[in-house]
N, C-alpha and C. Protein backbone atom coordinates (compact mmCIF):
# COMPACT_ATOMS: atom_id res chain seq x y z
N UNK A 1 13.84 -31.08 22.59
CA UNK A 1 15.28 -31.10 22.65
C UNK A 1 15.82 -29.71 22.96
N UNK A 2 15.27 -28.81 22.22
CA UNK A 2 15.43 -27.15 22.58
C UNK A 2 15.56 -26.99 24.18
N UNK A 3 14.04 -27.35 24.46
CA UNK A 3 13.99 -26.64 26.16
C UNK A 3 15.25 -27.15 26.82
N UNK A 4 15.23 -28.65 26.30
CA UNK A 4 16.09 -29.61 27.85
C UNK A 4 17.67 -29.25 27.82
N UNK A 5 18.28 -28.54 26.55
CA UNK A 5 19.19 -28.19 26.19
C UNK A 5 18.96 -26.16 26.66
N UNK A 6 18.12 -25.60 26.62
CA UNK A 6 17.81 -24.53 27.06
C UNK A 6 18.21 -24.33 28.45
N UNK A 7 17.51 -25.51 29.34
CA UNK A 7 17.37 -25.77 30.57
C UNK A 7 18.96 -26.14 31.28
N UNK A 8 19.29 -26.94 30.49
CA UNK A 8 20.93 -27.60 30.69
C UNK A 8 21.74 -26.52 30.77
N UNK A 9 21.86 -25.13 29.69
CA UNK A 9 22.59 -24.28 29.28
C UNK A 9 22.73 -23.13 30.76
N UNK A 10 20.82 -22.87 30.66
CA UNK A 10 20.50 -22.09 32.00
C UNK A 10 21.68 -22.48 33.42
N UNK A 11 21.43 -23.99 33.92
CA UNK A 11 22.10 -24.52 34.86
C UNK A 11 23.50 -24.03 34.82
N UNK A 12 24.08 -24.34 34.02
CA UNK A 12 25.33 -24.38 33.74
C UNK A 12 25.94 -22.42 33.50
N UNK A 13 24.72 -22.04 33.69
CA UNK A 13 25.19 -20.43 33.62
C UNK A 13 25.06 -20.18 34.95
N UNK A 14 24.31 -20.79 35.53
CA UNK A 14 24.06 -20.45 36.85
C UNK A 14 25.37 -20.63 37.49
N UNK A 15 25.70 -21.94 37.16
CA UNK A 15 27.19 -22.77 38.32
C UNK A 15 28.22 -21.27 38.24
N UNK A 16 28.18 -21.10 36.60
CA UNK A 16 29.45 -20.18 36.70
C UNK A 16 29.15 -19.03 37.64
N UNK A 17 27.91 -18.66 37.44
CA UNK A 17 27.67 -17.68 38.35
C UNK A 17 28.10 -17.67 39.57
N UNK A 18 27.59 -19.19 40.24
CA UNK A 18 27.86 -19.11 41.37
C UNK A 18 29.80 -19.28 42.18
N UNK A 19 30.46 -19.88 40.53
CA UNK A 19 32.13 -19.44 40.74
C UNK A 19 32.23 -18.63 40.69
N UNK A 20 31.65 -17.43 39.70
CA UNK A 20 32.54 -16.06 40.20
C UNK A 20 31.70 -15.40 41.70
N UNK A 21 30.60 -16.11 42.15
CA UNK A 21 30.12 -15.04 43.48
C UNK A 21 31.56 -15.86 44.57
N UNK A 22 32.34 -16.96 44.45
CA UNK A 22 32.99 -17.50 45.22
C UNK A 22 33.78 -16.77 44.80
N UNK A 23 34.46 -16.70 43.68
CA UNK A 23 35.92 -16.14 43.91
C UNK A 23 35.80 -14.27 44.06
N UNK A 24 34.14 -13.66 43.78
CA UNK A 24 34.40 -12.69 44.66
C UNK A 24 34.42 -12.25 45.74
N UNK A 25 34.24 -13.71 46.45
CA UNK A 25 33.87 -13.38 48.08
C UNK A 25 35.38 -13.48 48.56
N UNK A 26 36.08 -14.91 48.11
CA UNK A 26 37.71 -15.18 48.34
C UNK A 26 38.70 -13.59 48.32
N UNK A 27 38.00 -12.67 47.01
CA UNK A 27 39.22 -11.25 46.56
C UNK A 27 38.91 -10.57 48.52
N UNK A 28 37.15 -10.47 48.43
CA UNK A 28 37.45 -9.82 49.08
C UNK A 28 37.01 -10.47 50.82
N UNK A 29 38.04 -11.30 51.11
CA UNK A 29 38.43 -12.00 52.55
C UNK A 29 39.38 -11.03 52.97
N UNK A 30 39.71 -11.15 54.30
CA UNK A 30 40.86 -10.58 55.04
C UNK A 30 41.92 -11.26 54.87
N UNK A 31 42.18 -12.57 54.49
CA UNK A 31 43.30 -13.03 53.98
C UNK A 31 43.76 -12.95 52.85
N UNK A 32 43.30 -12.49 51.66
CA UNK A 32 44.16 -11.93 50.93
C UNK A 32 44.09 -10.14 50.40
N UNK A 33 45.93 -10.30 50.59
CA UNK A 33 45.61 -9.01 49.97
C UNK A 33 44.92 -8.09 49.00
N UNK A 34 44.21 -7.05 49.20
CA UNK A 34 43.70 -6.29 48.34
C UNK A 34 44.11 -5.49 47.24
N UNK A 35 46.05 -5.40 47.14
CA UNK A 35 46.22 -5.35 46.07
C UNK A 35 46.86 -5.71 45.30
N UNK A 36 46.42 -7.09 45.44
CA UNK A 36 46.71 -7.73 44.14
C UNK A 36 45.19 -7.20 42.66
N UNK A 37 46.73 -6.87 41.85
CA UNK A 37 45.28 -6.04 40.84
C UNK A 37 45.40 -7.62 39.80
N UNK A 38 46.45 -8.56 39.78
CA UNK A 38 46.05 -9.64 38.77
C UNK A 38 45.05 -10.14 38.88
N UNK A 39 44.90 -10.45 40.34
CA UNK A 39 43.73 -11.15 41.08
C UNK A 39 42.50 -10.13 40.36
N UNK A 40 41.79 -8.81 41.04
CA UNK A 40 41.16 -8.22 40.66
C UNK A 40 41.01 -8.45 38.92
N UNK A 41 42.34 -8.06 38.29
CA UNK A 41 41.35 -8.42 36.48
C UNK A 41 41.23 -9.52 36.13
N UNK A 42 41.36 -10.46 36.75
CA UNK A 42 41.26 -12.31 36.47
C UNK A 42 39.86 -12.22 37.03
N UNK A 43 39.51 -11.23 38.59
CA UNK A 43 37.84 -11.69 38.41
C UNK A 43 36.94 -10.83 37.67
N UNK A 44 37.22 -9.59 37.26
CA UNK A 44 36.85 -9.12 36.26
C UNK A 44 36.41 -9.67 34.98
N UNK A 45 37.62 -9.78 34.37
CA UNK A 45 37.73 -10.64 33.07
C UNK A 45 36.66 -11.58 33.62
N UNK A 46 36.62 -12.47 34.12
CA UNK A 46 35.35 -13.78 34.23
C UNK A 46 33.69 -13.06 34.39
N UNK A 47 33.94 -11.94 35.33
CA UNK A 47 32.72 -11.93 35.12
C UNK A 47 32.11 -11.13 33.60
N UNK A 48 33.32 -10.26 32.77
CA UNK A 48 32.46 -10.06 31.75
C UNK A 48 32.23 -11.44 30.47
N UNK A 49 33.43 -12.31 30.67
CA UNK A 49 32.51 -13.28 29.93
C UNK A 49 31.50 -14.40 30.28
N UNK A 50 31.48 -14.28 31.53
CA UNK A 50 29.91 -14.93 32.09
C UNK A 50 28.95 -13.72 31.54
N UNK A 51 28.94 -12.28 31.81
CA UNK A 51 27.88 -11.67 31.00
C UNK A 51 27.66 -11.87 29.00
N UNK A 52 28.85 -12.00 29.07
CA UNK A 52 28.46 -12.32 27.03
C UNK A 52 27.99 -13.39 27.05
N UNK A 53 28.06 -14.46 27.84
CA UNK A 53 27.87 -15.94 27.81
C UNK A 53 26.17 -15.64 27.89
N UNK A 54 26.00 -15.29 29.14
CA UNK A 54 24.75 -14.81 29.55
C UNK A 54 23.65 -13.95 28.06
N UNK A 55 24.18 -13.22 27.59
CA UNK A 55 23.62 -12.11 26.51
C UNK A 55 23.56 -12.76 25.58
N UNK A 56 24.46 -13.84 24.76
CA UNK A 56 24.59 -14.66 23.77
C UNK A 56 23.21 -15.56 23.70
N UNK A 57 23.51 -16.05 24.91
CA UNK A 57 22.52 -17.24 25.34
C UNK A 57 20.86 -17.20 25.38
N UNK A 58 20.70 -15.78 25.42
CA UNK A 58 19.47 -15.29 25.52
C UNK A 58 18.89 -14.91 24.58
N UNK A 59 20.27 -13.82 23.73
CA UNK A 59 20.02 -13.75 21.64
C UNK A 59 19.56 -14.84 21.17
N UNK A 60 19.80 -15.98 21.11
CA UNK A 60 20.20 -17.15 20.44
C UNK A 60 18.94 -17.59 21.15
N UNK A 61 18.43 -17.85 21.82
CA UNK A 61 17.36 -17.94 22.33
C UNK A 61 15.91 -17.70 22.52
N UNK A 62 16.27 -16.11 22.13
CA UNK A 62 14.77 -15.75 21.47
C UNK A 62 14.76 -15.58 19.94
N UNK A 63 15.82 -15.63 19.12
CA UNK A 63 15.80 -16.20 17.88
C UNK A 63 15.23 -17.41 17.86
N UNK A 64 15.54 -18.48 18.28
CA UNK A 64 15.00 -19.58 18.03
C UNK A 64 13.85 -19.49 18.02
N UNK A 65 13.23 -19.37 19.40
CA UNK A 65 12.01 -18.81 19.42
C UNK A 65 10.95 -18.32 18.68
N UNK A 66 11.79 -16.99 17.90
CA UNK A 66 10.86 -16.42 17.41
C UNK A 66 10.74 -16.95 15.53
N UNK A 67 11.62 -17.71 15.38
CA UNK A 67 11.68 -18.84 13.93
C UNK A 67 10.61 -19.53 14.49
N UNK A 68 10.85 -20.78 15.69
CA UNK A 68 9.57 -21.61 16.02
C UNK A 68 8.45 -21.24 15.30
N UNK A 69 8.24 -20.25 16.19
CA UNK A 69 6.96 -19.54 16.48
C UNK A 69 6.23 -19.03 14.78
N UNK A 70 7.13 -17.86 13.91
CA UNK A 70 7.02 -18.17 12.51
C UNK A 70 6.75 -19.45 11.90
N UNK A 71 7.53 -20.06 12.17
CA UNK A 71 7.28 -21.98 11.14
C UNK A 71 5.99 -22.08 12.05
N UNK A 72 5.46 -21.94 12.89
CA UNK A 72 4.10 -22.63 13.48
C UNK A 72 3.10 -21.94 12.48
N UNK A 73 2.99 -20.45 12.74
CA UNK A 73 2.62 -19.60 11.79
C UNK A 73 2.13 -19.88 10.81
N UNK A 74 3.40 -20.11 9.89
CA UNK A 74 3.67 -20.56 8.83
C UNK A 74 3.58 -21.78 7.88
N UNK A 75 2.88 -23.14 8.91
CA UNK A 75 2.19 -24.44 9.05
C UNK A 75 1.07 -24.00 8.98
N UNK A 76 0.92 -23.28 9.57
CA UNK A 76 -1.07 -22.97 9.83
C UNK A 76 -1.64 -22.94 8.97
N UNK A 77 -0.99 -21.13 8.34
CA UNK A 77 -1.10 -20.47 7.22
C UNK A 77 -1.64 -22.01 5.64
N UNK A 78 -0.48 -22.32 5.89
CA UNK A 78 -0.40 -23.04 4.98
C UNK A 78 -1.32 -24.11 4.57
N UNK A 79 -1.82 -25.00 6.06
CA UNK A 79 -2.70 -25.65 6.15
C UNK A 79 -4.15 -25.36 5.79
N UNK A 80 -4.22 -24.12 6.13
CA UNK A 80 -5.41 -23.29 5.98
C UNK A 80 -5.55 -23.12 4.07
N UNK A 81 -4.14 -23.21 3.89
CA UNK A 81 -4.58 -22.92 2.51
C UNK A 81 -4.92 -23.84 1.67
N UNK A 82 -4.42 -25.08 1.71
CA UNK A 82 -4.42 -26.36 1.12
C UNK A 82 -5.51 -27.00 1.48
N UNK A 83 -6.38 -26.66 2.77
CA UNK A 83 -7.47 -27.21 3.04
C UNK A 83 -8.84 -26.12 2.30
N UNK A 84 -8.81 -25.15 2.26
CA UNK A 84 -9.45 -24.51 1.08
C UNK A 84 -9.65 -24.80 -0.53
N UNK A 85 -7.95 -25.43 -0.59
CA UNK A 85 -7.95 -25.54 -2.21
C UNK A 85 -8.84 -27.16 -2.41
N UNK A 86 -8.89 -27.89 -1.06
CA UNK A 86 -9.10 -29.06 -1.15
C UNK A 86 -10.30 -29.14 -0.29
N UNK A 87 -10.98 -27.98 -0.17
CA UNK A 87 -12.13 -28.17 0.37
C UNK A 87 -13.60 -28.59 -0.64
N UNK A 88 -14.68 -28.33 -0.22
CA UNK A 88 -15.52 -28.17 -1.07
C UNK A 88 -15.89 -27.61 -2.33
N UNK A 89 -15.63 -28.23 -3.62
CA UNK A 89 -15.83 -27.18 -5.04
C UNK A 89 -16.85 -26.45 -5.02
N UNK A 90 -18.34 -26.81 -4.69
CA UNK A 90 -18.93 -26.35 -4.85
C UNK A 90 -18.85 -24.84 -4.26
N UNK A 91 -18.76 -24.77 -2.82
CA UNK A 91 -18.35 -23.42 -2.15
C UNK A 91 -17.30 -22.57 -2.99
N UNK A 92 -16.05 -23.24 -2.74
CA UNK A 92 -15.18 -22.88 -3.64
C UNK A 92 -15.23 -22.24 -4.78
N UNK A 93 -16.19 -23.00 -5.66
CA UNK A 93 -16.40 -22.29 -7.60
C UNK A 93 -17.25 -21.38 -6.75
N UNK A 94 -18.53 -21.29 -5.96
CA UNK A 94 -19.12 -20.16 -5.99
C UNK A 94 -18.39 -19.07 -4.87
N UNK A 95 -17.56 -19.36 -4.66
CA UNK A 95 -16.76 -17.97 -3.36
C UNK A 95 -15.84 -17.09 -4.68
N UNK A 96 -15.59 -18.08 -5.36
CA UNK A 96 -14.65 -17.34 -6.91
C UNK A 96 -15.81 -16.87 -8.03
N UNK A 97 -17.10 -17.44 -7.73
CA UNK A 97 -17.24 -16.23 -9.12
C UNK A 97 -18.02 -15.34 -8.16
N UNK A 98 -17.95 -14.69 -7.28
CA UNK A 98 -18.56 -13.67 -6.05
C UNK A 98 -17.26 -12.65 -6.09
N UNK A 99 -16.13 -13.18 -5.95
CA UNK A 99 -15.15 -12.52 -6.20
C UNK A 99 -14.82 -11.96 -7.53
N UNK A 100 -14.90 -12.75 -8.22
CA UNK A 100 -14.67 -12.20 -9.28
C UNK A 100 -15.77 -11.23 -10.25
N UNK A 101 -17.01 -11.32 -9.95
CA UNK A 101 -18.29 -10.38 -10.05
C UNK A 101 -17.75 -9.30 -9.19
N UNK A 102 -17.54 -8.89 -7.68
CA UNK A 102 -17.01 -7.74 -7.31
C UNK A 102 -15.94 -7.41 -8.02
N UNK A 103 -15.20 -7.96 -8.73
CA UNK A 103 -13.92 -7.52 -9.35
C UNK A 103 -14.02 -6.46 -10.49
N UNK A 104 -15.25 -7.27 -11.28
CA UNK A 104 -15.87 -6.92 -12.21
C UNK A 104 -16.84 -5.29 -12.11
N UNK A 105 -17.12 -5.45 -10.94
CA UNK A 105 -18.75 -4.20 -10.40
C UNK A 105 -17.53 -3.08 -10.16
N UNK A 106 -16.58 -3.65 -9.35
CA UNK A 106 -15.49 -2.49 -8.90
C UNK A 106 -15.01 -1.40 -9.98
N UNK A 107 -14.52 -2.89 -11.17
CA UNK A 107 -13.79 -2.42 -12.23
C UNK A 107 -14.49 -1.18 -13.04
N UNK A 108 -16.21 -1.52 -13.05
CA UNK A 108 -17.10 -1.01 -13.83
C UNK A 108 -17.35 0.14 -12.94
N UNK A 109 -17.29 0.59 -11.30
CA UNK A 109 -17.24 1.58 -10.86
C UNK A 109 -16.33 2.76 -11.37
N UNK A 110 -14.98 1.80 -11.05
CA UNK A 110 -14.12 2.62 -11.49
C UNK A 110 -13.90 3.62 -13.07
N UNK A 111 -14.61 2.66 -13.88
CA UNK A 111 -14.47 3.03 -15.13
C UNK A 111 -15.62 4.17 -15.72
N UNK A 112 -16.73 3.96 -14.55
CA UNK A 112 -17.84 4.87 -14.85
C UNK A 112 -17.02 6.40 -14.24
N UNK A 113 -16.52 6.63 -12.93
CA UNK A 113 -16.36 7.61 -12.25
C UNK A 113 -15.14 8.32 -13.24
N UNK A 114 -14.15 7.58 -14.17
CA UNK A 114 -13.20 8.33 -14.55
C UNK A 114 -13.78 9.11 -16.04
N UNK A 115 -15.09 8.07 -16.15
CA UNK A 115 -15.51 8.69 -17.43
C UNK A 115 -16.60 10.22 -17.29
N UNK A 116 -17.14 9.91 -15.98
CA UNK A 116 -18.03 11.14 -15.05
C UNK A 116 -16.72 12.54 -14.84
N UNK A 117 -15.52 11.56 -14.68
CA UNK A 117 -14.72 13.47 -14.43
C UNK A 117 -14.57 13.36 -15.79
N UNK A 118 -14.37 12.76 -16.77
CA UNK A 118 -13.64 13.87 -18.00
C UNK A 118 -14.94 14.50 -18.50
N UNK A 119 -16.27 13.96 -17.86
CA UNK A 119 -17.54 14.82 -18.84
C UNK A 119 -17.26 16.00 -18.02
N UNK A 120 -17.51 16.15 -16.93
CA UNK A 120 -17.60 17.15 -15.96
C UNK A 120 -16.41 18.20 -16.11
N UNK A 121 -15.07 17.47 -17.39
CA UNK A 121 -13.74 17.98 -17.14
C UNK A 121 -14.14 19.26 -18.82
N UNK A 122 -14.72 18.29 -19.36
CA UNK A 122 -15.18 18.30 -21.10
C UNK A 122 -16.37 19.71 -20.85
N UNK A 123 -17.33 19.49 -20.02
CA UNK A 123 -18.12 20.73 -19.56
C UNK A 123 -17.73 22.23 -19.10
N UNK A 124 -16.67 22.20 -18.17
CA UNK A 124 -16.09 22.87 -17.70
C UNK A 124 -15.12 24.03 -19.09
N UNK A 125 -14.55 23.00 -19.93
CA UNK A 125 -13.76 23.42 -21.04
C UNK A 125 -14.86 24.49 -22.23
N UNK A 126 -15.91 23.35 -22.34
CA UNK A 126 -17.04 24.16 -23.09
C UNK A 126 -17.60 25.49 -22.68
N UNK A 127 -17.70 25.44 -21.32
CA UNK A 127 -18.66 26.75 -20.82
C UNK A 127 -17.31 27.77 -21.16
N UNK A 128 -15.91 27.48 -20.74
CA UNK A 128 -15.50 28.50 -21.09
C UNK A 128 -15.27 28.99 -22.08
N UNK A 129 -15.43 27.92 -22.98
CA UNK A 129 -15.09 28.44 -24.98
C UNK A 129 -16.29 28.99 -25.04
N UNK A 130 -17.49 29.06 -24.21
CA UNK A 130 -19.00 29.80 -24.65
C UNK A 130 -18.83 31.13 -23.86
N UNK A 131 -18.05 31.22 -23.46
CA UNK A 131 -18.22 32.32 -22.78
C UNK A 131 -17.14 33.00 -23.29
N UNK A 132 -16.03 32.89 -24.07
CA UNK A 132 -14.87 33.28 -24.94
C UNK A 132 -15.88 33.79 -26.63
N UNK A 133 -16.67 32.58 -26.38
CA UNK A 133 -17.36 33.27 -28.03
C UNK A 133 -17.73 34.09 -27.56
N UNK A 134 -19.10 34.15 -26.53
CA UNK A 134 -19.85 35.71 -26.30
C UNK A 134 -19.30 36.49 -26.41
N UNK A 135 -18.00 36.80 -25.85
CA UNK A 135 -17.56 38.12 -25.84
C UNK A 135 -17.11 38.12 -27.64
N UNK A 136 -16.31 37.48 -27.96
CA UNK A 136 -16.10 37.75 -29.09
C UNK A 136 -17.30 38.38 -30.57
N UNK A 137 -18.52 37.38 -29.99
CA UNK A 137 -19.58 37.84 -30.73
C UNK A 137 -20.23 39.28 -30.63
N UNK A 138 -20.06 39.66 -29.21
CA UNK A 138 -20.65 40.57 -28.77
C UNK A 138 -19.59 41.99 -29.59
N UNK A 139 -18.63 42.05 -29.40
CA UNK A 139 -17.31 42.71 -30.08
C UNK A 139 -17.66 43.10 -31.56
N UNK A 140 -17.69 41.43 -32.08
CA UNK A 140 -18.00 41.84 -33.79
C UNK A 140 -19.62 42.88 -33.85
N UNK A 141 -20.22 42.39 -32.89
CA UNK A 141 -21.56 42.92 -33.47
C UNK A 141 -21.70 44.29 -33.12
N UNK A 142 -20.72 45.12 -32.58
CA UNK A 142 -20.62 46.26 -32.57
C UNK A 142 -19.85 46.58 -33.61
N UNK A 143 -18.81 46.20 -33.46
CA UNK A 143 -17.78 46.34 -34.75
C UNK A 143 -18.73 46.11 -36.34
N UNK A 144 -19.89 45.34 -36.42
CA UNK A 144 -20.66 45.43 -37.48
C UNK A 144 -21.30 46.69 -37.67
N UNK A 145 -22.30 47.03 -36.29
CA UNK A 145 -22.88 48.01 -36.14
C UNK A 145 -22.31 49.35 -36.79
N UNK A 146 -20.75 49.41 -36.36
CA UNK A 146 -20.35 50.71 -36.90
C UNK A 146 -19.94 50.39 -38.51
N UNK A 147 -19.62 49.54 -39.09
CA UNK A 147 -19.39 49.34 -40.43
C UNK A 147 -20.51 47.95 -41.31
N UNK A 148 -21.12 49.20 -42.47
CA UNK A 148 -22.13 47.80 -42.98
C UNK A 148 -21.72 46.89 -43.36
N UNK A 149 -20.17 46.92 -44.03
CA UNK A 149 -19.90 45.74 -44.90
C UNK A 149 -19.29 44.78 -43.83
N UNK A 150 -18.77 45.11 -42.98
CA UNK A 150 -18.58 44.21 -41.58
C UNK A 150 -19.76 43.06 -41.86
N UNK A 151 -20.98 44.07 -41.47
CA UNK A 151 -22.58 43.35 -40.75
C UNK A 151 -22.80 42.20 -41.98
N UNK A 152 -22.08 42.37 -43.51
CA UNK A 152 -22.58 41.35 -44.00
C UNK A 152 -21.89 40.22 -43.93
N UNK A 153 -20.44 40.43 -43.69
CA UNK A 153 -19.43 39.53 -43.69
C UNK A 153 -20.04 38.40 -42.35
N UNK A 154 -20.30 38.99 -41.48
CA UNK A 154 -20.77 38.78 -39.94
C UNK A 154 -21.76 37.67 -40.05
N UNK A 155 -23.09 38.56 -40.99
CA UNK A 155 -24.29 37.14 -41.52
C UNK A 155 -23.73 36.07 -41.99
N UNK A 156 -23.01 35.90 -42.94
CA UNK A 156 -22.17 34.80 -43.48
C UNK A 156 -21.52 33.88 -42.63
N UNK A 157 -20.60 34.35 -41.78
CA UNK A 157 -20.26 33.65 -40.53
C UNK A 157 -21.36 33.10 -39.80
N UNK A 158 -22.29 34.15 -39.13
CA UNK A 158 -23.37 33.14 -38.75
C UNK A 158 -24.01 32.32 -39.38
N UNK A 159 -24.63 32.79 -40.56
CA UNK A 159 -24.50 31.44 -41.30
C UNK A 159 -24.23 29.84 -41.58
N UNK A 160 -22.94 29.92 -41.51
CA UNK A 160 -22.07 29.04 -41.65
C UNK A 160 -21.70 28.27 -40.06
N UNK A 161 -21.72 29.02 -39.33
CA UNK A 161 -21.72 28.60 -37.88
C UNK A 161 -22.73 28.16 -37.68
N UNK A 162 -24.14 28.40 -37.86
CA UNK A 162 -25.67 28.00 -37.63
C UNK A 162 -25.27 26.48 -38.55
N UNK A 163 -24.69 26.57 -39.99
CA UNK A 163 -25.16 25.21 -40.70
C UNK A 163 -23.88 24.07 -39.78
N UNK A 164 -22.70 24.49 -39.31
CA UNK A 164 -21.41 23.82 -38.56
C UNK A 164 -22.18 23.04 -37.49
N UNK A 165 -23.07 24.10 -36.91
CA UNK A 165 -23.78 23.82 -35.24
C UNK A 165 -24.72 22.24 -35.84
N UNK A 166 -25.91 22.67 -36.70
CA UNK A 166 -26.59 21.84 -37.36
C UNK A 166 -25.81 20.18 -37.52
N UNK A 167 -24.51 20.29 -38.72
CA UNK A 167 -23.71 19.28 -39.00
C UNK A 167 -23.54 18.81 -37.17
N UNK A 168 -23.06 19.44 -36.82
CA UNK A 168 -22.13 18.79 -35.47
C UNK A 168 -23.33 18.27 -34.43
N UNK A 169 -24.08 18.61 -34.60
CA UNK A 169 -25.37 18.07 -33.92
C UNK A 169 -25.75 17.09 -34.18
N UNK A 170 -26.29 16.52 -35.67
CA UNK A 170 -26.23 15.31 -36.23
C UNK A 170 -25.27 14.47 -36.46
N UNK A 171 -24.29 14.80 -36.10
CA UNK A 171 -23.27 14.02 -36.14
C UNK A 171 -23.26 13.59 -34.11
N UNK A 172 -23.19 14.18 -33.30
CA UNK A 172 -23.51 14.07 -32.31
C UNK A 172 -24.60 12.59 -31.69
N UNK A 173 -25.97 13.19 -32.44
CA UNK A 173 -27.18 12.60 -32.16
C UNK A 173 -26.74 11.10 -33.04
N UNK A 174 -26.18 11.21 -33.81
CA UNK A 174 -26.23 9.42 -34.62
C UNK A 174 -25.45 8.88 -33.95
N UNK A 175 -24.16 9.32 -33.49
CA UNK A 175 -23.38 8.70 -32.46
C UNK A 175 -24.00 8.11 -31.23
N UNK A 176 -24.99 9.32 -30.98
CA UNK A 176 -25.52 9.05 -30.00
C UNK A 176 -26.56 7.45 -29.72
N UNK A 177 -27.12 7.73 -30.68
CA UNK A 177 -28.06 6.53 -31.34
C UNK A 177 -27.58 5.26 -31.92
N UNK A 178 -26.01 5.20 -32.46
CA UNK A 178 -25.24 4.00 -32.37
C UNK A 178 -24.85 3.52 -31.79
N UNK A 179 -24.39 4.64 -30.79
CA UNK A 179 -23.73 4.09 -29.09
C UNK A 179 -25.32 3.12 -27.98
N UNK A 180 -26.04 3.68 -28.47
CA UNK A 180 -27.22 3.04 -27.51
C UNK A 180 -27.62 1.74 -27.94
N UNK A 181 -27.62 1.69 -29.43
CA UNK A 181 -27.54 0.64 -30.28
C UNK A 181 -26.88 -0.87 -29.70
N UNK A 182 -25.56 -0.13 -29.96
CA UNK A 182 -24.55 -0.92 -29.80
C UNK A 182 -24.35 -1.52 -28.12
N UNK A 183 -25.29 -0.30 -27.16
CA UNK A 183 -25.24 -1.07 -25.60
C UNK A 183 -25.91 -1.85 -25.43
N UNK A 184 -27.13 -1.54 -26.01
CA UNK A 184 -28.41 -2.69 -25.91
C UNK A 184 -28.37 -3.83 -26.76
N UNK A 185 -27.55 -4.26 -27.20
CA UNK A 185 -26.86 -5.42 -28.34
C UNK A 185 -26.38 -6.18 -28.14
């Protein structure tokens, strides 16, 4: 119904066309005068609304068009989808748990790599608190050197830092050993 009405519209743009090529051939005959300017904007005026007629007709036209063409699209699409949901289960259940296992491997990528930067983030932090003690250690142990009662205060600290290191180690290692526990479980 579109085209034959497309087609009809076309024709009928044409005719006008071909009235205003007549009445511009009539302005400009030797029988009538040339200045008449009513004459002149009467064929004016026609031919710019044969051009909007024309421009309208063509908007309106490839709109349609290009809706068609979407809704065809948009049938397909659709068909395609409903014939999936109504295709084979068997394929089906196994195309979804394939998907959903990559979902899973991805997820577990992801979750390994963010836990790889904070060690790498956690390392970075340590070397520099070890390298903040050295100097500091290195400092006192001169500062001992020149005063004895320093050097004993100093043992004590190490001391106590040696038994801290110890604690925090075993506390470390059982974690460590619950956490493995608890993976293999």
């Amino acid at each position: 119904m579109f085209e034959t009405m497309a087609i009809e519209i076309e024709q009928l743009l044409a005719r006008l066309t071909g009235v205003n090529d007549k009445m511009a051939e009539y302005t400009n005959s030797a029988g009538v005068p040339s200045l008449n300017a009513a004459l002149m904007h009467t064929l004016q005026r026609h031919r710019d609304i044969l051009q909007d007629y024309t421009h309208e007709f063509h908007k309106t036209k490839a709109n349609f068009v290009a809706i068609r063409e979407r809704e065809n699209l948009m049938g397909s699409v659709r068909k395609d989808i409903e014939s999936y949901k109504s295709g084979s289960g068997v394929n089906n259940r196994r195309t979804e748990l394939f998907l959903k296992e990559h979902d899973h491997l991805r997820n577990s990528d992801r979750l390994i790599e963010e836990t790889i930067s904070i060690a790498m983030a956690t390392k970075e932090n340590m070397t520099s608190q070890r390298g903040m003690l050295k100097s500091i250690q290195s400092k006192m142990n001169t500062l001992a050197n020149r005063f004895p009662a320093v050097n004993s205060l100093i043992q004590r600290i190490n001391l106590r830092k040696r038994r801290d290191s110890l604690i925090l180690g075993g506390v470390v290692g059982i974690c460590t050993i619950l956490l493995l526990l608890y993976a293999f479980h």
